[in-house]
C-alpha atoms as a PDB file:
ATOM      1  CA  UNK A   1    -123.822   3.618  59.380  1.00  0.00           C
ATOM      2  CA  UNK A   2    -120.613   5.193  58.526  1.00  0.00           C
ATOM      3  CA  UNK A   3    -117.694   3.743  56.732  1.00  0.00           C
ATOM      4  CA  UNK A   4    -115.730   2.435  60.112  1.00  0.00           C
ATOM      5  CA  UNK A   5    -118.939   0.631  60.536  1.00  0.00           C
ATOM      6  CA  UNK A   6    -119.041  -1.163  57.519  1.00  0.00           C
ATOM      7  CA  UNK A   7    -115.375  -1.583  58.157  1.00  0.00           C
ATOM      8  CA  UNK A   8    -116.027  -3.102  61.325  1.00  0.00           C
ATOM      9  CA  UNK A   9    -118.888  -5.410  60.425  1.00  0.00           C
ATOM     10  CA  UNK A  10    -116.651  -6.606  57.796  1.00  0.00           C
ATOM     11  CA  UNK A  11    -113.704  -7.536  60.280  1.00  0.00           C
ATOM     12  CA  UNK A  12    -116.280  -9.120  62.710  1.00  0.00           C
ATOM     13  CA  UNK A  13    -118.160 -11.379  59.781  1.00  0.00           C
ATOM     14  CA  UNK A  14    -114.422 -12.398  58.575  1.00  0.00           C
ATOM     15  CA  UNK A  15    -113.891 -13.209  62.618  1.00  0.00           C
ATOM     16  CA  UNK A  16    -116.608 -15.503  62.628  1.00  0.00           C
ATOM     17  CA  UNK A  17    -115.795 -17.194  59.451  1.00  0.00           C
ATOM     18  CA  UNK A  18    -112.266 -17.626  60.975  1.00  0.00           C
ATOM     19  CA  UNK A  19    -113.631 -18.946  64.124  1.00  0.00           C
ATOM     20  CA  UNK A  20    -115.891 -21.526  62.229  1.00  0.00           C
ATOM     21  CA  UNK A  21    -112.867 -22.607  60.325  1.00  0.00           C
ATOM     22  CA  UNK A  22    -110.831 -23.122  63.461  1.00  0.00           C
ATOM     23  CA  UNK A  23    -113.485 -24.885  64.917  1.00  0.00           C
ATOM     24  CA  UNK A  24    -114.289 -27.468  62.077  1.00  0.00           C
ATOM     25  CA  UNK A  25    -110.466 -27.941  61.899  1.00  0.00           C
ATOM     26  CA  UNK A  26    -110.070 -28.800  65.460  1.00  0.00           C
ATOM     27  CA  UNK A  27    -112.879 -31.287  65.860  1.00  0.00           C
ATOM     28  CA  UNK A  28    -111.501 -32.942  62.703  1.00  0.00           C
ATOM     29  CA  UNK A  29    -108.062 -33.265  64.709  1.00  0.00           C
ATOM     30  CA  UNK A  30    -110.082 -34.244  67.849  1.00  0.00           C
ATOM     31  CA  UNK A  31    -111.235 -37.021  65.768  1.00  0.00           C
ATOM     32  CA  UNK A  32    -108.159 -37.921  64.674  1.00  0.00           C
ATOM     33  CA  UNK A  33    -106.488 -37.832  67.817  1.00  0.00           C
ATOM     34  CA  UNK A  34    -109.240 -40.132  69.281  1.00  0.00           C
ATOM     35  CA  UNK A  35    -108.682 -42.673  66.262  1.00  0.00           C
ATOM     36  CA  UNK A  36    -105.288 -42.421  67.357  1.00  0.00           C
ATOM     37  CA  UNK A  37    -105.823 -43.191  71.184  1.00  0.00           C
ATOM     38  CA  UNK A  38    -108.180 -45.947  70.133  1.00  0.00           C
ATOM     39  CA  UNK A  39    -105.393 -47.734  67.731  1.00  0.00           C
ATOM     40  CA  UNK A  40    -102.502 -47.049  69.991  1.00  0.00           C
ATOM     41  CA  UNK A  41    -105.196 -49.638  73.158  1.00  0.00           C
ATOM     42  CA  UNK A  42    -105.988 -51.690  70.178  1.00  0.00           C
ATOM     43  CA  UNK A  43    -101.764 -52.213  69.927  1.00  0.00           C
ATOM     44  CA  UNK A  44    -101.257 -52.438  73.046  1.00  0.00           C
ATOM     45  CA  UNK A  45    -103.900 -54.843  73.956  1.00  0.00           C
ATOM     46  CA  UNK A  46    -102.190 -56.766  71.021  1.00  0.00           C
ATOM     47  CA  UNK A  47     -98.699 -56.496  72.272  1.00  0.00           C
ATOM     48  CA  UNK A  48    -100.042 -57.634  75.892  1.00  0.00           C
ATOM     49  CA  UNK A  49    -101.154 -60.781  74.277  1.00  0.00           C
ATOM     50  CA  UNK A  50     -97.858 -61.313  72.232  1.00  0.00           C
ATOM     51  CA  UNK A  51     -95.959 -60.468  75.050  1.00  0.00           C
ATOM     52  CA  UNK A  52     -97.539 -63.098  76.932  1.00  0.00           C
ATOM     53  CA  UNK A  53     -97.627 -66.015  74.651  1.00  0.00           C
ATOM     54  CA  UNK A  54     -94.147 -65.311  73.975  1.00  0.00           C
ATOM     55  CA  UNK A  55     -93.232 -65.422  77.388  1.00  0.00           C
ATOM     56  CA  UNK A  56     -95.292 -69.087  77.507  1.00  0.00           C
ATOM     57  CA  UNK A  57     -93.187 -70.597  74.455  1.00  0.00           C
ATOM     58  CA  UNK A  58     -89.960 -69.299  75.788  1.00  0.00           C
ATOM     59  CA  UNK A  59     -90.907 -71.418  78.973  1.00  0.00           C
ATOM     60  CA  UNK A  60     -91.778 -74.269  76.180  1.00  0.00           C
ATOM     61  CA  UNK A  61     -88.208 -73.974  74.874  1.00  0.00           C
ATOM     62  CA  UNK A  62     -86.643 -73.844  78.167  1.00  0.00           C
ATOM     63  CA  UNK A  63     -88.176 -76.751  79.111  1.00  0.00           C
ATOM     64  CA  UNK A  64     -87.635 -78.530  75.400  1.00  0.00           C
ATOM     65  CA  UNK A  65     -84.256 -77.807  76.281  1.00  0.00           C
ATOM     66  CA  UNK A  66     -83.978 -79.427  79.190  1.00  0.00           C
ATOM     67  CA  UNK A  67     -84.883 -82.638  77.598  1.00  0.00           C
ATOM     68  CA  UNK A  68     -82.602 -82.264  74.982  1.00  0.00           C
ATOM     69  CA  UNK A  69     -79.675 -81.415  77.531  1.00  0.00           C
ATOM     70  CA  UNK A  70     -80.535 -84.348  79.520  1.00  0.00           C
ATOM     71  CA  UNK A  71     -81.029 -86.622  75.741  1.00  0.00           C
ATOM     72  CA  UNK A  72     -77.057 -84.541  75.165  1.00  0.00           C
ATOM     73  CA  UNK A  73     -75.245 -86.197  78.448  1.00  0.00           C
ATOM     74  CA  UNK A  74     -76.834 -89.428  78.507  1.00  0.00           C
ATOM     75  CA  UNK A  75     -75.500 -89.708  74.614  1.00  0.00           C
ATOM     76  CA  UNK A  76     -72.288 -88.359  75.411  1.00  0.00           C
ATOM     77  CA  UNK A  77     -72.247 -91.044  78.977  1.00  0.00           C
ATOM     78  CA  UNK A  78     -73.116 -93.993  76.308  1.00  0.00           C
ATOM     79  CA  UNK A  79     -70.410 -92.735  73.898  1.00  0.00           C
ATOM     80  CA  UNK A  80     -67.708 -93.159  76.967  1.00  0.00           C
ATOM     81  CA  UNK A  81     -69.054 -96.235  78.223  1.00  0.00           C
ATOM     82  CA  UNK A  82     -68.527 -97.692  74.438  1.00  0.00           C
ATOM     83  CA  UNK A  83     -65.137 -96.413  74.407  1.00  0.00           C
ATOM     84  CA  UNK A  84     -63.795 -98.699  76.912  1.00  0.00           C
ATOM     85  CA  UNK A  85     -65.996-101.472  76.370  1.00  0.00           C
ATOM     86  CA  UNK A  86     -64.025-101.301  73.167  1.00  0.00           C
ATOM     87  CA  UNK A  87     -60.548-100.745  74.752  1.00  0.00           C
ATOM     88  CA  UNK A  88     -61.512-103.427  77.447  1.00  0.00           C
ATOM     89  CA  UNK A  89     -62.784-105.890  75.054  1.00  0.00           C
ATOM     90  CA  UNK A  90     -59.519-104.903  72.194  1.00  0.00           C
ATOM     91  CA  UNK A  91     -57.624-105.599  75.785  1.00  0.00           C
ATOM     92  CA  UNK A  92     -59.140-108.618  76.626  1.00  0.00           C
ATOM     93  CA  UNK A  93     -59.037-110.385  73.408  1.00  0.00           C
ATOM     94  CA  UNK A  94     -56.952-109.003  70.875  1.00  0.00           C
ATOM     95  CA  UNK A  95     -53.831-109.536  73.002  1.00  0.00           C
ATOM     96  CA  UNK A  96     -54.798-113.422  73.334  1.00  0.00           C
ATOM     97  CA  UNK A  97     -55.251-113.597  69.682  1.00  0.00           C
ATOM     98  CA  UNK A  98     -52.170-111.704  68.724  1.00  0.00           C
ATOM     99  CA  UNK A  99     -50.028-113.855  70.727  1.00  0.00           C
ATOM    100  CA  UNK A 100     -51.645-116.839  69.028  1.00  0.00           C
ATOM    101  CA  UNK A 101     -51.176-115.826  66.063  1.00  0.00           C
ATOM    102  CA  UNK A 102     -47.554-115.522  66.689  1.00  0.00           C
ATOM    103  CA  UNK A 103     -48.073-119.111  68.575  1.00  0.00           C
ATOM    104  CA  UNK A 104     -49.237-120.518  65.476  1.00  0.00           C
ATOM    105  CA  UNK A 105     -47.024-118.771  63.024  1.00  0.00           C
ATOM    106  CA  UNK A 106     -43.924-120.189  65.082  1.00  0.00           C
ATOM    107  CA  UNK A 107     -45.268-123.934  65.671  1.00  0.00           C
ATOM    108  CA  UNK A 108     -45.634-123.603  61.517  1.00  0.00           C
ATOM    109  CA  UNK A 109     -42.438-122.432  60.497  1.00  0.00           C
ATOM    110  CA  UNK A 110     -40.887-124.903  62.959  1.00  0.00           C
ATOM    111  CA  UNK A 111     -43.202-127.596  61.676  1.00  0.00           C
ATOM    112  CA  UNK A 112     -42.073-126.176  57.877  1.00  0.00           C
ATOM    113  CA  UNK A 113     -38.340-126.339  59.098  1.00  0.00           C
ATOM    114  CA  UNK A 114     -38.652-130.256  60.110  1.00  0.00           C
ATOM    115  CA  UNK A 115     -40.839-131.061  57.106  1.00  0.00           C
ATOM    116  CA  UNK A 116     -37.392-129.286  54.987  1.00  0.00           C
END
C-alpha cells in the first residue's frame, strides 16, 4: 500500500468517526425534540382544561351577576319608594303640626296678653 493509500484510509476512518458523531448527536436531538412534542400535548391538554373551567366560572360570574343586578334595582326601587313615603308622610303631617304649633303659639300669647 502506497502513501495515497494510507492517506486515504486515514480520510475514510476520520469519515466514519464523523458520521458516528453526527449520528449520536442527532438521535440525542431526536430525543429532545420528542421530549419537546410530548411537553408541548402535556400543555396543551392542560390549557384545554383551563380553558374550559374558565369558560364554566365566567358563566358562574355572569350568572352571580345577574343576581346581584337584580339585588342592585330592587335596592335602588326600595330607596325611591322610601323617598316619598318620607316626602308624603313630612307632607301629610308635618304641615298639620306646623300650623298647630303656630295655633298654639298664638292662642298662648293671646291668652298671655289677657292674663297682662
Amino acid at each position: 500500500m502506497d502513501l495515497a493509500g494510507i492517506a486515504g484510509l486515514i480520510a475514510a476512518g476520520a469519515f466514519a468517526v464523523l458520521v458516528a458523531f453526527t449520528c449520536v448527536v442527532l438521535l440525542k436531538a431526536a430525543t429532545v425534540l420528542t421530549r419537546i412534542a410530548d411537553s408541548v400535548e402535556e400543555i396543551s391538554a392542560s390549557a384545554a382544561g383551563v380553558v374550559k373551567e374558565t369558560g364554566e366560572t365566567l358563566g358562574e360570574v355572569r350568572h352571580q351577576l345577574a343576581k346581584v343586578d337584580l339585588v342592585t334595582t330592587a335596592a335602588a326601587e326600595t330607596t325611591t319608594n322610601i323617598s316619598a313615603t318620607t316626602t308624603l308622610i313630612s307632607a301629610t303631617i308635618a304641615r298639620p303640626l306646623i300650623k298647630l304649633a303656630a295655633f298654639s303659639t298664638a292662642v298662648r300669647r293671646v291668652i298671655l296678653r289677657r292674663d297682662a
